[in-house]
C-alpha atoms as a PDB file:
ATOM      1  CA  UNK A   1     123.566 196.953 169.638  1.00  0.00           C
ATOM      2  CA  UNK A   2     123.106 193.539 169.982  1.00  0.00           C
ATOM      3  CA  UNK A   3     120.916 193.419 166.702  1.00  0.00           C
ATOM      4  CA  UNK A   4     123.441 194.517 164.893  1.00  0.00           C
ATOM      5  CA  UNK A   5     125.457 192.203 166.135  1.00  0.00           C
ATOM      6  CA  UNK A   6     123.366 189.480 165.223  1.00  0.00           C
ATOM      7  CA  UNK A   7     122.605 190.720 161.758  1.00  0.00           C
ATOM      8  CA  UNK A   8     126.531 191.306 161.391  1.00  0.00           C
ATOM      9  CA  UNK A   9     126.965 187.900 161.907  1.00  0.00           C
ATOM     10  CA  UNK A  10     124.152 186.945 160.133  1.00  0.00           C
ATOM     11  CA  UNK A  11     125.229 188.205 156.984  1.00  0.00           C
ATOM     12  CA  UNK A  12     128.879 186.674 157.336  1.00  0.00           C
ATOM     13  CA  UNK A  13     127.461 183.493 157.568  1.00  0.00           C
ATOM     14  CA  UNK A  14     125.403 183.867 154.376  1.00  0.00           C
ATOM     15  CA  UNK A  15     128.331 185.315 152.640  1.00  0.00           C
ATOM     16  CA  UNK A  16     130.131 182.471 153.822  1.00  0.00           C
ATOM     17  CA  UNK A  17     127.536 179.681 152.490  1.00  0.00           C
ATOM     18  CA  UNK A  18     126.789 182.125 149.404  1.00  0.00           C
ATOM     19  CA  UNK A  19     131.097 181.722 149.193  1.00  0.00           C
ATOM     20  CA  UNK A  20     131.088 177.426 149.913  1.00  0.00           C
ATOM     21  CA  UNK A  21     128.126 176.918 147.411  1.00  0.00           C
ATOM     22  CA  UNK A  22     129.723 178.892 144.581  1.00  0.00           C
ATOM     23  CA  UNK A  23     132.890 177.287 145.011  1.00  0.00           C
ATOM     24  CA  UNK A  24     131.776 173.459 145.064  1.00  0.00           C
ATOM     25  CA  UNK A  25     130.479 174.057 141.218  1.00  0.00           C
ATOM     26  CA  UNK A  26     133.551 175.211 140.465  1.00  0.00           C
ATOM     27  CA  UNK A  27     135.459 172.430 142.392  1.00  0.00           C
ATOM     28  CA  UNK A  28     133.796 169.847 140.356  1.00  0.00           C
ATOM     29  CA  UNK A  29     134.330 171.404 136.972  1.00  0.00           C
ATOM     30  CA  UNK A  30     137.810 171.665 137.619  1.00  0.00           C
ATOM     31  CA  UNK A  31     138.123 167.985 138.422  1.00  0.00           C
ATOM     32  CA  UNK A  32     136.245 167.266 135.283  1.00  0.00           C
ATOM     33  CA  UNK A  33     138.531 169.291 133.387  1.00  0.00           C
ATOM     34  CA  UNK A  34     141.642 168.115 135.021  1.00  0.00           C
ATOM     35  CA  UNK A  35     140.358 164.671 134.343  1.00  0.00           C
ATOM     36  CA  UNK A  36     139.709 164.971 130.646  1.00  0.00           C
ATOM     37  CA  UNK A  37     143.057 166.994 130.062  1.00  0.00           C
ATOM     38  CA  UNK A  38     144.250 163.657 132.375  1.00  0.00           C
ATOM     39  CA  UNK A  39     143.008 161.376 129.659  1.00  0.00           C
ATOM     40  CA  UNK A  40     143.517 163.075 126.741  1.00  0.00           C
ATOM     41  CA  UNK A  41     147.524 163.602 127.709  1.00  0.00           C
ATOM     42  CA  UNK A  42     147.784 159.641 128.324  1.00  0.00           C
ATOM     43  CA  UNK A  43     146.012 158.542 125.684  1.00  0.00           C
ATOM     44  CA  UNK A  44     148.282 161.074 123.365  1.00  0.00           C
ATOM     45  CA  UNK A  45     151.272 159.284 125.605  1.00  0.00           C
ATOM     46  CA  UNK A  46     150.049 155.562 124.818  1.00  0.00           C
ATOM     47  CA  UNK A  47     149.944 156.917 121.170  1.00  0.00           C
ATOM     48  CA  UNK A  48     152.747 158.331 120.739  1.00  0.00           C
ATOM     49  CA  UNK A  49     154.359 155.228 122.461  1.00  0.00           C
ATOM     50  CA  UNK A  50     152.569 152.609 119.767  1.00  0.00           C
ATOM     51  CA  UNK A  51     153.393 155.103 117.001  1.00  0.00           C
ATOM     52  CA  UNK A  52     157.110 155.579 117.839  1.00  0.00           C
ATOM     53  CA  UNK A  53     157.242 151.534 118.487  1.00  0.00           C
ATOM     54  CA  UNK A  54     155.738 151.009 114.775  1.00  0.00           C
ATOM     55  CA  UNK A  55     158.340 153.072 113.488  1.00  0.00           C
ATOM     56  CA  UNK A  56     161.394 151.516 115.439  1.00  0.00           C
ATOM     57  CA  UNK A  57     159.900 148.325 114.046  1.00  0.00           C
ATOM     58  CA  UNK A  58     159.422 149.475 110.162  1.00  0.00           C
ATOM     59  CA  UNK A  59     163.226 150.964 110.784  1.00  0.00           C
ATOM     60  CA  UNK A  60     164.401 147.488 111.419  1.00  0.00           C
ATOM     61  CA  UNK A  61     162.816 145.753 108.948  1.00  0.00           C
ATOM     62  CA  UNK A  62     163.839 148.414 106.359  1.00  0.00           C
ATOM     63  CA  UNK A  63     167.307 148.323 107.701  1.00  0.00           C
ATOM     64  CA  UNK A  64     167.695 144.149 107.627  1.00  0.00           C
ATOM     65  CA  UNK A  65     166.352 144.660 103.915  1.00  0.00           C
ATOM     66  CA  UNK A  66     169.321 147.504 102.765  1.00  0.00           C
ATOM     67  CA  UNK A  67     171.826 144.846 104.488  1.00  0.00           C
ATOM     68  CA  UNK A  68     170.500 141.562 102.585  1.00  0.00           C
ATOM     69  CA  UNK A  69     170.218 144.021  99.470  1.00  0.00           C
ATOM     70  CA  UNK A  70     174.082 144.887 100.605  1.00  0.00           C
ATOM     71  CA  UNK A  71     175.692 142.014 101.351  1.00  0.00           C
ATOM     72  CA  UNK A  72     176.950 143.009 104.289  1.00  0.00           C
ATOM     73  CA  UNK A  73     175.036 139.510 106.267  1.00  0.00           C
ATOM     74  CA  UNK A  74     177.809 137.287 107.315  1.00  0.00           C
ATOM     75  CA  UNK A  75     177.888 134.092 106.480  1.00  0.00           C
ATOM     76  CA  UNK A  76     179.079 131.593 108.784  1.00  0.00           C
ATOM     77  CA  UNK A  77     182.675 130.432 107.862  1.00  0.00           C
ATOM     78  CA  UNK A  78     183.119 127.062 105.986  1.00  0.00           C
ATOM     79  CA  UNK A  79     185.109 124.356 107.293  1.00  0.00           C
ATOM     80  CA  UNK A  80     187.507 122.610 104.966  1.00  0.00           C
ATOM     81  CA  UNK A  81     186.761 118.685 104.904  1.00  0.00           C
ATOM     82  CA  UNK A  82     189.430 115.851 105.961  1.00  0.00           C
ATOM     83  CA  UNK A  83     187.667 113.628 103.439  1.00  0.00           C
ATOM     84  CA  UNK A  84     189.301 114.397  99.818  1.00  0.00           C
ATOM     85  CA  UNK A  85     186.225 112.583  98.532  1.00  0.00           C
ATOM     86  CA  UNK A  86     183.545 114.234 100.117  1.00  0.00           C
ATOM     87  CA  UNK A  87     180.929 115.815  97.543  1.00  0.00           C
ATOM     88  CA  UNK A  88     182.764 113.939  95.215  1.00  0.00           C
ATOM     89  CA  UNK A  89     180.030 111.711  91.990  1.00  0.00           C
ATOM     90  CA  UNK A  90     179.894 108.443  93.975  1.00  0.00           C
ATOM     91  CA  UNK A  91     181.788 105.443  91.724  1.00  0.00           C
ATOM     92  CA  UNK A  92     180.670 103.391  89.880  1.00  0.00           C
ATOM     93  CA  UNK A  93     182.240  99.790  89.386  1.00  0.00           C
ATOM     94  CA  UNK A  94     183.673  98.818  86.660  1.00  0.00           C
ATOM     95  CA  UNK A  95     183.160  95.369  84.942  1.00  0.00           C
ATOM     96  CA  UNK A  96     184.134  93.890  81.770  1.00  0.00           C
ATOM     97  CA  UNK A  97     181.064  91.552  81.279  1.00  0.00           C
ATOM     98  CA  UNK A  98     180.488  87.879  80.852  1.00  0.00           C
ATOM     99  CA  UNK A  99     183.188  85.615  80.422  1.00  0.00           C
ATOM    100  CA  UNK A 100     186.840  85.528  81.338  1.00  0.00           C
ATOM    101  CA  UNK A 101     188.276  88.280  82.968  1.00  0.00           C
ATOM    102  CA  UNK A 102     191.616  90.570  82.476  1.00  0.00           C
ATOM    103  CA  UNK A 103     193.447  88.081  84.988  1.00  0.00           C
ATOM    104  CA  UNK A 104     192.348  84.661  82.998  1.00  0.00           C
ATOM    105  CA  UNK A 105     192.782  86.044  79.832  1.00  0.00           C
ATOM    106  CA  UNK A 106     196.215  88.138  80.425  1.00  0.00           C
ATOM    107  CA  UNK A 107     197.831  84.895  81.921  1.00  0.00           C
ATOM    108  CA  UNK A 108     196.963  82.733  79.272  1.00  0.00           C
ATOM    109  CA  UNK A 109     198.199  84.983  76.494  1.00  0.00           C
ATOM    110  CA  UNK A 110     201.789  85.185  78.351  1.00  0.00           C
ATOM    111  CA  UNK A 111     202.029  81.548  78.942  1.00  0.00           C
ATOM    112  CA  UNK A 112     201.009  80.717  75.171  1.00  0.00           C
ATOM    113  CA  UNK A 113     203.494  83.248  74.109  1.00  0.00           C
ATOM    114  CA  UNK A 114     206.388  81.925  76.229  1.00  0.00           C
ATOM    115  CA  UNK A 115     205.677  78.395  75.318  1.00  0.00           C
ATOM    116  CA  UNK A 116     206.036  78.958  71.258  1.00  0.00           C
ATOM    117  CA  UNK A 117     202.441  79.238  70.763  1.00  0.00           C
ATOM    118  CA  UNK A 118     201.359  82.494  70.524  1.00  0.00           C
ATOM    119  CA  UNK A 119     199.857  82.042  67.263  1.00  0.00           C
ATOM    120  CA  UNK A 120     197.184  80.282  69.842  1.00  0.00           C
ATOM    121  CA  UNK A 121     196.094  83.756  71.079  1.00  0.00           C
ATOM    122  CA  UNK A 122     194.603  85.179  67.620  1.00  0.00           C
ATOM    123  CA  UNK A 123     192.005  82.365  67.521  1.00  0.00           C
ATOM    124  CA  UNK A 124     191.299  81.619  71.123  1.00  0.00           C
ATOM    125  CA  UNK A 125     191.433  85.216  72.372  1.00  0.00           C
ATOM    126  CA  UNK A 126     190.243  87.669  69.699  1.00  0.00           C
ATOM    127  CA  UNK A 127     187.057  89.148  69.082  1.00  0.00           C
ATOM    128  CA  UNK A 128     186.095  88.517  65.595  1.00  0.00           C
ATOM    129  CA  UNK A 129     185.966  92.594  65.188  1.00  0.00           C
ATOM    130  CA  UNK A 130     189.277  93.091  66.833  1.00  0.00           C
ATOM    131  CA  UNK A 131     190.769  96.498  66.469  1.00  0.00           C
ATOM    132  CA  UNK A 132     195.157  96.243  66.510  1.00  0.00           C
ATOM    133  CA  UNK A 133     196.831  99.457  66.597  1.00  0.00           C
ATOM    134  CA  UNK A 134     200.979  99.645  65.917  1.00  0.00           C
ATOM    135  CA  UNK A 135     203.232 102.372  67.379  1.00  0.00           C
ATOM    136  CA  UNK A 136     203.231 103.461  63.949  1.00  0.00           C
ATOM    137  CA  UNK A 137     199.425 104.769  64.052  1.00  0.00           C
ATOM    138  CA  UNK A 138     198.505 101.376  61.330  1.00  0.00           C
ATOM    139  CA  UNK A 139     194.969 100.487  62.643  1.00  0.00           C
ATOM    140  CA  UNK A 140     194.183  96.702  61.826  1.00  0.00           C
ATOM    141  CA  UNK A 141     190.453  95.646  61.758  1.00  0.00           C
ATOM    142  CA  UNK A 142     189.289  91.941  62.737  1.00  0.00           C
ATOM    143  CA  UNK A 143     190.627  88.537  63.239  1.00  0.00           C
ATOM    144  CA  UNK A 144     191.560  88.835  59.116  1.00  0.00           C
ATOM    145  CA  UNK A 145     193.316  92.164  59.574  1.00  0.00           C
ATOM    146  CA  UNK A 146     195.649  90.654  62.120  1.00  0.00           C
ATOM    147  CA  UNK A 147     196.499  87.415  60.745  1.00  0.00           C
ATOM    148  CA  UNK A 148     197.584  89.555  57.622  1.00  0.00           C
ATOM    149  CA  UNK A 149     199.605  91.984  59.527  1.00  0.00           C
ATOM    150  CA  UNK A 150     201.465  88.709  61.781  1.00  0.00           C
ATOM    151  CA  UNK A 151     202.095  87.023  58.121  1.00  0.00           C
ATOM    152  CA  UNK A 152     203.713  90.436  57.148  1.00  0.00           C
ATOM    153  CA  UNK A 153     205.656  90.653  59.982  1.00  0.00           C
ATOM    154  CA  UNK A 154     207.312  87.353  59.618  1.00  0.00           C
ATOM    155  CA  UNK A 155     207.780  87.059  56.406  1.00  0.00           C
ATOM    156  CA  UNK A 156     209.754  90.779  56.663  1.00  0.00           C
ATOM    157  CA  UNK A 157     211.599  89.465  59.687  1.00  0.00           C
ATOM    158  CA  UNK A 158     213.237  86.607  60.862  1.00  0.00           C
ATOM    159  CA  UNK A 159     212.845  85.846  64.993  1.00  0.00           C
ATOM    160  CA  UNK A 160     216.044  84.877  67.346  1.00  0.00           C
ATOM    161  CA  UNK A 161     214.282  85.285  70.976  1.00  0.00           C
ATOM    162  CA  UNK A 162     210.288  86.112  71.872  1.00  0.00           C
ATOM    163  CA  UNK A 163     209.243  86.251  75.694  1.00  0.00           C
ATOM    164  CA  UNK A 164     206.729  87.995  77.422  1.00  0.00           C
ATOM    165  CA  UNK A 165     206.502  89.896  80.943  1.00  0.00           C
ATOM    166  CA  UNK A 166     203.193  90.042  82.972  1.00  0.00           C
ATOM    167  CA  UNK A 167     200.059  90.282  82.741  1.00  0.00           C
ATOM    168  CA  UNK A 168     199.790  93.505  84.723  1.00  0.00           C
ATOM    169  CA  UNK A 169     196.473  93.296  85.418  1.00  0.00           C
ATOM    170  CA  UNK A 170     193.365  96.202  85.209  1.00  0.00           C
ATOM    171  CA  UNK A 171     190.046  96.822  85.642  1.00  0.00           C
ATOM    172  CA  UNK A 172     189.207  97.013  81.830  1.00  0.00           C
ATOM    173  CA  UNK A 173     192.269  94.752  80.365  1.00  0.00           C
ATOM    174  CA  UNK A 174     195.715  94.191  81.071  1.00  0.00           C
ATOM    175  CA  UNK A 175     199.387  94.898  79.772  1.00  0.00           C
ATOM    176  CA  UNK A 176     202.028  92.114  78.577  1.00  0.00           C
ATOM    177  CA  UNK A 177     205.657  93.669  78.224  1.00  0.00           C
ATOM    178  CA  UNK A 178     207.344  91.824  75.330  1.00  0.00           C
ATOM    179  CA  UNK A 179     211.156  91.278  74.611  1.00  0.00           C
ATOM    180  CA  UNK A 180     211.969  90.427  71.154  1.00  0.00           C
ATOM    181  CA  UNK A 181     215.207  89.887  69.057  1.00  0.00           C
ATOM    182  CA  UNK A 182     215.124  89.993  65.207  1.00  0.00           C
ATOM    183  CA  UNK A 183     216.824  90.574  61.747  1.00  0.00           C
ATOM    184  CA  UNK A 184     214.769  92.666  59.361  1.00  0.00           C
ATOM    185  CA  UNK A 185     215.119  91.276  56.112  1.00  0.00           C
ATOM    186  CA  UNK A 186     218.061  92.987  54.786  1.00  0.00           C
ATOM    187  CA  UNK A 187     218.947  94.475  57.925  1.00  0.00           C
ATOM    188  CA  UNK A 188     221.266  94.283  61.002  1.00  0.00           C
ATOM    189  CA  UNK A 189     220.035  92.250  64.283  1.00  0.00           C
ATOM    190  CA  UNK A 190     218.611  93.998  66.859  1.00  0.00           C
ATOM    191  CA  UNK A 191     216.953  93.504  70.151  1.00  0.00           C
ATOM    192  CA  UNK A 192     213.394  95.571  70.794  1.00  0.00           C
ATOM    193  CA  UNK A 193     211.276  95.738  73.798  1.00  0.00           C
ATOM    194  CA  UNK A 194     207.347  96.646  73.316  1.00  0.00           C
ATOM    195  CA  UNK A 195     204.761  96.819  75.366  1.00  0.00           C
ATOM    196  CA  UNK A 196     201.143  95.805  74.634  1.00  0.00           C
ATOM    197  CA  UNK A 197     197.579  96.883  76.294  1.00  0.00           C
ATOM    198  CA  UNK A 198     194.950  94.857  75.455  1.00  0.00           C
ATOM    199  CA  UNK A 199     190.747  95.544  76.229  1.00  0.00           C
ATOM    200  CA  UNK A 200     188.828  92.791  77.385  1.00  0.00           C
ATOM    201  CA  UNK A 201     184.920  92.426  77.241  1.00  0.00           C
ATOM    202  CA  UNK A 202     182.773  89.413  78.007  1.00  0.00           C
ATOM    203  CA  UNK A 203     185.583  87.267  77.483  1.00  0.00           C
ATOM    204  CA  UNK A 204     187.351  88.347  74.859  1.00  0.00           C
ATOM    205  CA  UNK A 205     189.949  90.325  73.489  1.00  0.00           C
ATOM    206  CA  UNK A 206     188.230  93.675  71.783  1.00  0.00           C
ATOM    207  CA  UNK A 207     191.484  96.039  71.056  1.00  0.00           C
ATOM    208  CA  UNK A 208     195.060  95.637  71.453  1.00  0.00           C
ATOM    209  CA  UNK A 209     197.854  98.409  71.289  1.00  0.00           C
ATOM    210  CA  UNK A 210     201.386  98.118  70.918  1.00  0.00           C
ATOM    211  CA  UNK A 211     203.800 100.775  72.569  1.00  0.00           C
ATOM    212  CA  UNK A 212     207.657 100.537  71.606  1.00  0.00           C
ATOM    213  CA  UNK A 213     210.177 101.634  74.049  1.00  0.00           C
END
C-alpha cells in the first residue's frame, strides 16, 4: 500500500511540473503578444494623434484663407484726425522774385495816384510786356498798349475827382480800390468806383485788371 502511495504521489508531482513547465512557454508568449498588441495600439494612438493635429492645423489655415478671400477680417477702426491739415501736400511758399515787393510797389502806386501823378506809375512800375485787362474783356499788351488806351480814355472823358484806396496787400500782388468822377464826352457826370488787381514779379508790375462795381 504504501507503494502506491508513493507512486500516487509521484505521478501528481510530475503532472504538476509536466503542468508548470507547459504553462511558463505559454506565459511568455502571451506577454510577448500583449506587448506587441501594446505597441502597435500606441503607436496607432500617437498616429492618429499627429494625423488628427495635421488636419486641425490644415483646417485653420484653409479657414483663415476663405476669410481673407471673404472679407470678413476686421479691420481696426480709423480715428478721425483733429488736424484739418494732416495728409494734406505740404506748402510751398510763395515769392514774387527779385526786386520790390507787393507792399513797396502797391504803396507807391496809391501815393503817385493821390498826388496827381499817376501817369508816374506806367513808366516806373510796368513791365515792358504788361498785360491790362478792362471790365469790358479789352486785353491791352505792353507799356505801348497802355499808354494808348490812358490817351483814349482822356481824350473820351474829362476828370472832376481821382483817389485811390489801399494797397491791400497779397502774396502775388495787391489791389488799389479807385474812386473816380467824370463826364464822358457828350454825356452826363457821373461818379464810378473800380477796383484794380495788379501781379507783381521781380519788381515789377506784370498784369493789371480792372473790376467795376
Amino acid at each position: 500500500m504504501a507503494k502506491r502511495t508513493t507512486t500516487t504521489s509521484g505521478r501528481k508531482a510530475g503532472a504538476t511540473k509536466k503542468k508548470t513547465a507547459t504553462r511558463k512557454p505559454a506565459t511568455k508568449a502571451a506577454k510577448k503578444v500583449r506587448k506587441k498588441v501594446t505597441t502597435r495600439a500606441t503607436g496607432s494612438r500617437t498616429a492618429a494623434k499627429s494625423k488628427n493635429a495635421t488636419k486641425r492645423k490644415t483646417a485653420k489655415k484653409v479657414a483663415k484663407k476663405v476669410a481673407k478671400k471673404a472679407g470678413t477680417k476686421r479691420k481696426p477702426a480709423r480715428t478721425k484726425s483733429s488736424d484739418p491739415t494732416k495728409g494734406l501736400v505740404a506748402a510751398r511758399p510763395v515769392t514774387t522774385g527779385r526786386g520790390a515787393g507787393p507792399r513797396a510797389s502797391g504803396e507807391d502806386v496809391v501815393l503817385l495816384c493821390n498826388t496827381g501823378r499817376a501817369h508816374e506809375v506806367t513808366s516806373k512800375w510796368l513791365h515792358p510786356r504788361v498785360e491790362s485787362i478792362e471790365a469790358d474783356g479789352q486785353l491791352w499788351k505792353g507799356v505801348r498798349g497802355v499808354e494808348a488806351k490812358s490817351a483814349w480814355w482822356y481824350a473820351n472823358h474829362e476828370v472832376h475827382g481821382f483817389s485811390a484806396e489801399g494797397p491791400y496787400v497779397g502774396a502775388t500782388g495787391f489791389a488799389v480800390r479807385f474812386r473816380l468822377a467824370v463826364t464822358p464826352k457828350g454825356g452826363e457826370r457821373m461818379e464810378m468806383t473800380e477796383v484794380g488787381v495788379y501781379t507783381v514779379r521781380d519788381g515789377k508790375i506784370v498784369r493789371e485788371e480792372f473790376m467795376y462795381g
